[in-house]
N, C-alpha and C. Protein backbone atom coordinates (compact mmCIF):
# COMPACT_ATOMS: atom_id res chain seq x y z
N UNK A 1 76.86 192.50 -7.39
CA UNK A 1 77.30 192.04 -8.69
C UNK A 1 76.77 190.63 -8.91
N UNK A 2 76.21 190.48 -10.22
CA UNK A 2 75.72 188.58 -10.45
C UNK A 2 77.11 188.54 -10.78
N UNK A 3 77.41 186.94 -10.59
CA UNK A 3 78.03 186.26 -11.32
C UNK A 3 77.52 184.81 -11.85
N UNK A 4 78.27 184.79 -13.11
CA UNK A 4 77.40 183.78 -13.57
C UNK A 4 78.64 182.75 -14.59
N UNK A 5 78.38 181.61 -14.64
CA UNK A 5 79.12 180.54 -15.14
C UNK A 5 79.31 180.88 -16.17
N UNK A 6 80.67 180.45 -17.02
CA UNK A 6 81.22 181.42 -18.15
C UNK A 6 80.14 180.31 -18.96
N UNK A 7 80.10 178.82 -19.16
CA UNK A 7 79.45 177.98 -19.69
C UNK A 7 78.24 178.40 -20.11
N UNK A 8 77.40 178.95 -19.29
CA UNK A 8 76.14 179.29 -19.08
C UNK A 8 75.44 180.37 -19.23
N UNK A 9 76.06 181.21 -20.13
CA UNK A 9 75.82 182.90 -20.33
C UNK A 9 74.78 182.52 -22.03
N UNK A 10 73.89 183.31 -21.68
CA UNK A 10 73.53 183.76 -22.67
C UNK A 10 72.96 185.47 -22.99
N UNK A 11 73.27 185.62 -24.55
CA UNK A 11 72.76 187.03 -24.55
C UNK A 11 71.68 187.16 -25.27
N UNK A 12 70.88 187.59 -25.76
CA UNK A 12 69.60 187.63 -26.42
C UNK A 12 69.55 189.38 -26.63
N UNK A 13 69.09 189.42 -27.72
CA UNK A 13 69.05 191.07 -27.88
C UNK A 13 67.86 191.46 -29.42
N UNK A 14 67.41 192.47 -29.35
CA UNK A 14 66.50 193.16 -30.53
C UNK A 14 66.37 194.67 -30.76
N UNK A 15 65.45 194.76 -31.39
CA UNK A 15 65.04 196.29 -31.60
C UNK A 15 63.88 196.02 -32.17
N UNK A 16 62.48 197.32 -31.33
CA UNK A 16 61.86 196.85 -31.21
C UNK A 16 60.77 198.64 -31.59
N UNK A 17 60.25 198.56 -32.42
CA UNK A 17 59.05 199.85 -32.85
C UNK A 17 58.13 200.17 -31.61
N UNK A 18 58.04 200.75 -30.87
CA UNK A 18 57.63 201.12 -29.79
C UNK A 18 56.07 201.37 -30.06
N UNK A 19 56.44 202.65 -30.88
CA UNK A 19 55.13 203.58 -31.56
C UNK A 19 55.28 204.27 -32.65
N UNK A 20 54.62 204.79 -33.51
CA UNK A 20 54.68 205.98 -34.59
C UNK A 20 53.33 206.36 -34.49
N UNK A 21 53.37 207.55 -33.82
CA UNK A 21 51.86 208.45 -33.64
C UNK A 21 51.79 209.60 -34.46
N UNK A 22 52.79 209.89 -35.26
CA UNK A 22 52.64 211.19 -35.54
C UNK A 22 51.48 211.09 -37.24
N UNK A 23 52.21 210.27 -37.71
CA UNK A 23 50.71 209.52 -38.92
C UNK A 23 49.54 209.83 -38.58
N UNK A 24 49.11 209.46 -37.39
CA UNK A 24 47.63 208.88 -36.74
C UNK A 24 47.27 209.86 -35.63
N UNK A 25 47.93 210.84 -35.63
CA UNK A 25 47.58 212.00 -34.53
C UNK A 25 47.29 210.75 -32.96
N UNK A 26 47.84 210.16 -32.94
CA UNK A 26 48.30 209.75 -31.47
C UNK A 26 48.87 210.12 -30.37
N UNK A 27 48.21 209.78 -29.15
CA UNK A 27 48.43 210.67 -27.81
C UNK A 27 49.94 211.34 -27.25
N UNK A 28 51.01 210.61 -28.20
CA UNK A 28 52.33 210.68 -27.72
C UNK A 28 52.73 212.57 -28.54
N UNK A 29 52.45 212.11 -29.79
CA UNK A 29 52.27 213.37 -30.72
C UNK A 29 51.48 214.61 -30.07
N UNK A 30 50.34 214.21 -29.97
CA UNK A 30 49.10 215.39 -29.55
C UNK A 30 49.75 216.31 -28.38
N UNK A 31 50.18 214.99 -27.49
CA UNK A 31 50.27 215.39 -26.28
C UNK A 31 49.29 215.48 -25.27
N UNK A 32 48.50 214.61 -25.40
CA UNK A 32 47.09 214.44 -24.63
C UNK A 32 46.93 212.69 -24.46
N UNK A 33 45.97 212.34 -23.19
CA UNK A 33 46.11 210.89 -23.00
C UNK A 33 47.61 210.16 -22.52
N UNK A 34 47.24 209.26 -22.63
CA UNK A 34 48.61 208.36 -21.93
C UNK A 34 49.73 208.64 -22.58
N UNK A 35 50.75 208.51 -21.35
CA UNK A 35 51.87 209.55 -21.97
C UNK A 35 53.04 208.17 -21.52
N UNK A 36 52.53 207.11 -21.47
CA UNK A 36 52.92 205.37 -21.08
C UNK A 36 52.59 204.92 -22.28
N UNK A 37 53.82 204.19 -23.40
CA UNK A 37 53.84 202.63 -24.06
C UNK A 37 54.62 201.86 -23.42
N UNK A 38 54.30 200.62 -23.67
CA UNK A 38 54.79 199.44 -23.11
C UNK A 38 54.59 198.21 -23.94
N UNK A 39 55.66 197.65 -24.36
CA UNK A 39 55.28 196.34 -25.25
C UNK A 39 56.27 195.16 -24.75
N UNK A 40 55.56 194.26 -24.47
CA UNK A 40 56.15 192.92 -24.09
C UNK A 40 56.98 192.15 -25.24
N UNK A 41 58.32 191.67 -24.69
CA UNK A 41 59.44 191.17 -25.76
C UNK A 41 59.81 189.87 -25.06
N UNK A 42 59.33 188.80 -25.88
CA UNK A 42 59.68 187.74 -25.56
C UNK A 42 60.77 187.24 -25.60
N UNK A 43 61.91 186.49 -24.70
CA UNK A 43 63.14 186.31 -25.19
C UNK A 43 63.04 185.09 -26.25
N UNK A 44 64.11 184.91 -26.95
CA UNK A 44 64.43 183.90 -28.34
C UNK A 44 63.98 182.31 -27.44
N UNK A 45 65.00 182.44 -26.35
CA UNK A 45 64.97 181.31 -25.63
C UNK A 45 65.25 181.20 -24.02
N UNK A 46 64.19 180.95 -23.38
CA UNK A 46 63.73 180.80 -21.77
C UNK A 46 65.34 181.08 -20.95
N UNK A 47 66.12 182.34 -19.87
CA UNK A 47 66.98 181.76 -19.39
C UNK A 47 66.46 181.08 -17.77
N UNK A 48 67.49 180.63 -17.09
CA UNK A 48 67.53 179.77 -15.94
C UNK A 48 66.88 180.54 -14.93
N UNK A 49 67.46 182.14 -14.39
CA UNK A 49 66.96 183.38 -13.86
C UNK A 49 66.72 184.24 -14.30
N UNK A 50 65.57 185.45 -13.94
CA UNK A 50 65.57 186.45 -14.65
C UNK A 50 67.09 186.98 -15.06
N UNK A 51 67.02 187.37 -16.55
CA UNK A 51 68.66 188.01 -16.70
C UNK A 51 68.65 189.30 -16.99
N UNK A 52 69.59 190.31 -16.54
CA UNK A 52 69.85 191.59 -16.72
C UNK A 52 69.34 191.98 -18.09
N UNK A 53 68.62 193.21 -17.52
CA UNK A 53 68.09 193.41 -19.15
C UNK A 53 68.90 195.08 -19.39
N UNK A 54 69.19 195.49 -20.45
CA UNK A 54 69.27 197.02 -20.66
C UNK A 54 68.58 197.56 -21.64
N UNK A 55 67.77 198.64 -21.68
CA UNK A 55 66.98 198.95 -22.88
C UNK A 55 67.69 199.99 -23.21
N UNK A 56 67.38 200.40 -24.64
CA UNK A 56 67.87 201.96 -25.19
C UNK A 56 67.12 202.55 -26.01
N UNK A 57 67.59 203.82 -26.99
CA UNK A 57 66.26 204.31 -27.50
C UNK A 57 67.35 204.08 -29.07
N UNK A 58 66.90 203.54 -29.71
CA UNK A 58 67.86 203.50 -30.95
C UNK A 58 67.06 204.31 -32.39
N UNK A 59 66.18 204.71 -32.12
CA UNK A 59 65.42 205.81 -32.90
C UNK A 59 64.45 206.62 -31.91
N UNK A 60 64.34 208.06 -31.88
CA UNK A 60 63.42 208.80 -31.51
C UNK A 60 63.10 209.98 -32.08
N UNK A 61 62.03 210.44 -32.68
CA UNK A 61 62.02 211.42 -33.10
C UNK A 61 60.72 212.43 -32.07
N UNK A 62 61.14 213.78 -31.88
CA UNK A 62 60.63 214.62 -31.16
C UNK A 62 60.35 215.87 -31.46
N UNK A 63 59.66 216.43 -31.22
CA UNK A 63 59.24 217.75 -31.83
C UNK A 63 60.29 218.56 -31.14
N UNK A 64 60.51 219.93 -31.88
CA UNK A 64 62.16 220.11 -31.67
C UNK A 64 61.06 221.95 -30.77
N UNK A 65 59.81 221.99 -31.08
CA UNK A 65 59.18 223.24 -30.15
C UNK A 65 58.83 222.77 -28.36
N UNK A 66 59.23 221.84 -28.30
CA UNK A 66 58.99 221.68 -26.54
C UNK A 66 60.40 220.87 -26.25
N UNK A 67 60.45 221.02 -25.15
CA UNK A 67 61.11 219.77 -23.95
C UNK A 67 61.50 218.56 -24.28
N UNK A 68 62.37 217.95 -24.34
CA UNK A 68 62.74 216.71 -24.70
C UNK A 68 62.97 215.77 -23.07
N UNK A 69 61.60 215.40 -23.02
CA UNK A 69 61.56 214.38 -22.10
C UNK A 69 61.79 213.05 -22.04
N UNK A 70 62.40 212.12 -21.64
CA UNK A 70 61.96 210.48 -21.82
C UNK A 70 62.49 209.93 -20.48
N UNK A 71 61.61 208.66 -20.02
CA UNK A 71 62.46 207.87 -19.17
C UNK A 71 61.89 206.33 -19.97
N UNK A 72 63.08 205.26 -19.85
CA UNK A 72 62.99 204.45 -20.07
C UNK A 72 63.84 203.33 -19.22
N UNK A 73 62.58 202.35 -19.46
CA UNK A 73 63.52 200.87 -19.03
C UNK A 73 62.86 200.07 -19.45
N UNK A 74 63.33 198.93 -18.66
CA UNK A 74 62.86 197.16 -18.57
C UNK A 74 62.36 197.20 -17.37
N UNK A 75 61.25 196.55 -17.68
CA UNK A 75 60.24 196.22 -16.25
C UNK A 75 59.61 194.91 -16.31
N UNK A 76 59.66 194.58 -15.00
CA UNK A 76 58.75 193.17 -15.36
C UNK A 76 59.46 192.07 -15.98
N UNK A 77 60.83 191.82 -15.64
CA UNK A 77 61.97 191.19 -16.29
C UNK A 77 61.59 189.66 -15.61
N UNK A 78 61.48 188.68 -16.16
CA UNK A 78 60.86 187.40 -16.40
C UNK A 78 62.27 186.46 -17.14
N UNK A 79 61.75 184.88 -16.52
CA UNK A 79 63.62 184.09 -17.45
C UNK A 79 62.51 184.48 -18.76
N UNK A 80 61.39 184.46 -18.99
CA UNK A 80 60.91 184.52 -21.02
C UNK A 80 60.96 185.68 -21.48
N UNK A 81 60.64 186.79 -20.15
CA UNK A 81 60.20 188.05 -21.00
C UNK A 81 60.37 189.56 -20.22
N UNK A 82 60.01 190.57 -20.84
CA UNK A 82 59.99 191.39 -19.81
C UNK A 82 59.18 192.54 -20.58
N UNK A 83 58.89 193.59 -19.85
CA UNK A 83 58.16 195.26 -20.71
C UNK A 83 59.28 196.28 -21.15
N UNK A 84 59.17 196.20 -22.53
CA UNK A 84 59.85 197.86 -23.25
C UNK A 84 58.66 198.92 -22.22
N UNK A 85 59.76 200.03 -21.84
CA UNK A 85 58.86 201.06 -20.68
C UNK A 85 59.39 202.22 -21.99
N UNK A 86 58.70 203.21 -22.57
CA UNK A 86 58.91 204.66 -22.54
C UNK A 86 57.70 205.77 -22.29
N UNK A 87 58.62 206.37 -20.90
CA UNK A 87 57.49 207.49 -20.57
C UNK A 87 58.29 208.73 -21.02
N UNK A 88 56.75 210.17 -21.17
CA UNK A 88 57.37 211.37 -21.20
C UNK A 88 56.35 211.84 -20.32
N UNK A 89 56.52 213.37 -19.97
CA UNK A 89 55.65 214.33 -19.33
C UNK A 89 55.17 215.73 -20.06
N UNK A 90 54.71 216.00 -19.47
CA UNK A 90 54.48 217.56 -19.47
C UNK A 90 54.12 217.85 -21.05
N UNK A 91 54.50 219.29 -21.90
CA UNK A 91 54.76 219.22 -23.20
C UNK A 91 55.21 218.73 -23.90
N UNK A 92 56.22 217.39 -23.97
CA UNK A 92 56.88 217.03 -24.70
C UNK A 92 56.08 216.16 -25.58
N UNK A 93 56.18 216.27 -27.05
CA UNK A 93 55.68 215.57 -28.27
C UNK A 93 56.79 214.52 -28.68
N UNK A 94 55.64 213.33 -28.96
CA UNK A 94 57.08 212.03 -29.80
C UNK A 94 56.35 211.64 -30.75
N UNK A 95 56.96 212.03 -31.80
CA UNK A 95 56.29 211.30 -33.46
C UNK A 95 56.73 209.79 -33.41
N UNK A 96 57.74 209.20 -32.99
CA UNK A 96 58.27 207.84 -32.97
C UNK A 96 59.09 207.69 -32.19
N UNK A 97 59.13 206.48 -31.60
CA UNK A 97 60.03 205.45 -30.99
C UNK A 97 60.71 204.20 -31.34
N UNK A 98 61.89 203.77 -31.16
CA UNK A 98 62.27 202.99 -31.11
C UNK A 98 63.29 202.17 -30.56
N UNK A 99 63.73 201.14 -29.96
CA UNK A 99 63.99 200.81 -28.38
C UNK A 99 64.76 199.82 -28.82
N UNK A 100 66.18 199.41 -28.31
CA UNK A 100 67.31 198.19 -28.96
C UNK A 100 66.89 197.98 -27.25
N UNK A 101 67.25 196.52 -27.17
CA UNK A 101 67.51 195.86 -25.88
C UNK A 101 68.71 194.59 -25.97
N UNK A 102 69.18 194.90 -24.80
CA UNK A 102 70.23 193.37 -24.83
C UNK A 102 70.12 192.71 -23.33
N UNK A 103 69.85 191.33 -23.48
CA UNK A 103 69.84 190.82 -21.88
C UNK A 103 70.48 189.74 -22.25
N UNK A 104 71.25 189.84 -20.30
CA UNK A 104 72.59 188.77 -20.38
C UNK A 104 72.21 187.95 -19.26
N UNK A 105 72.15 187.04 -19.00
CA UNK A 105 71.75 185.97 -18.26
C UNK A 105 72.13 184.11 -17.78
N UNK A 106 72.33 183.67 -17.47
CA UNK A 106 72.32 181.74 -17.00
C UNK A 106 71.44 181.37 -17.60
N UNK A 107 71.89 180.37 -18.54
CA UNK A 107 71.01 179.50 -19.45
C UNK A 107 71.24 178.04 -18.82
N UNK A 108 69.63 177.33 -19.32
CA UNK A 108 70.34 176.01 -18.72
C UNK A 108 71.12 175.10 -19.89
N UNK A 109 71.92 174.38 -19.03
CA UNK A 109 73.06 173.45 -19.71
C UNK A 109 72.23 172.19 -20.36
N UNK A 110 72.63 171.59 -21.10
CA UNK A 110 72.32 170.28 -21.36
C UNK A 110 73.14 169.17 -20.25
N UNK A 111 73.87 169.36 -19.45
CA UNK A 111 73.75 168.62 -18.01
C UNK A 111 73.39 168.59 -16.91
N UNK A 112 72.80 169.85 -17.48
CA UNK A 112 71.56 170.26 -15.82
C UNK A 112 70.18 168.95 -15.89
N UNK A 113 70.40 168.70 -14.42
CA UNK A 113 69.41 167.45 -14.34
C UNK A 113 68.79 167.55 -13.61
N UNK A 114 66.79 168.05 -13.69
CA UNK A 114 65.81 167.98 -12.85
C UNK A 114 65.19 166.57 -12.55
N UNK A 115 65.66 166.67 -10.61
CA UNK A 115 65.47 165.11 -10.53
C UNK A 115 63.69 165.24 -9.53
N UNK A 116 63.20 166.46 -9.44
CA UNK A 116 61.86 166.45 -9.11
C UNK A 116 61.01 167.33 -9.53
């Protein structure tokens, strides 16, 4: 379990357009080619340690003739930043994505003092 100073919490959160392939006959749609997006989300403001991130899917639309596949996360979690992850496999078609995130983390204080 982190724990972290009640003073010193911050949360930072968005939502974030992943993809829309189904317009543009894109690989997610087709079902051919990379079956990996990934888009880097900068936080608002730098925390102290990397902070817990959680991703979600807050829009998806899928073709309703195959498999409804997805895995998702946060990767690459950084105090500035980290990667929106959504993968699928096999048959499964995705006309669109879209991904809410919230990360909770130690911010620094205005009495935190770097003395080197």
């Amino acid at each position: 379990m982190r724990k972290l100073r009640a003073s010193r919490v911050g949360v930072d959160q968005g939502n974030v357009e992943l993809f829309s392939d189904f317009a543009n006959g894109g690989d997610m749609w087709t079902g051919s080619g990379a079956r990996e997006r990934r888009k880097t989300v900068t936080f608002s403001e730098a925390f102290s340690t990397p902070p817990s991130v959680h991703a979600g899917l807050s829009l998806w639309d899928m073709d309703q003739g195959a498999n409804v596949r997805a895995d998702i996360q946060a990767d690459k979690v950084t105090e500035t930043s980290f990667d929106l992850v959504f993968r699928t496999w096999s048959d499964t078609r995705v006309a669109r994505v879209r991904m809410s995130w919230i990360a909770i983390g130690e911010v620094k204080n205005e009495d935190d003092w770097e003395l080197y």
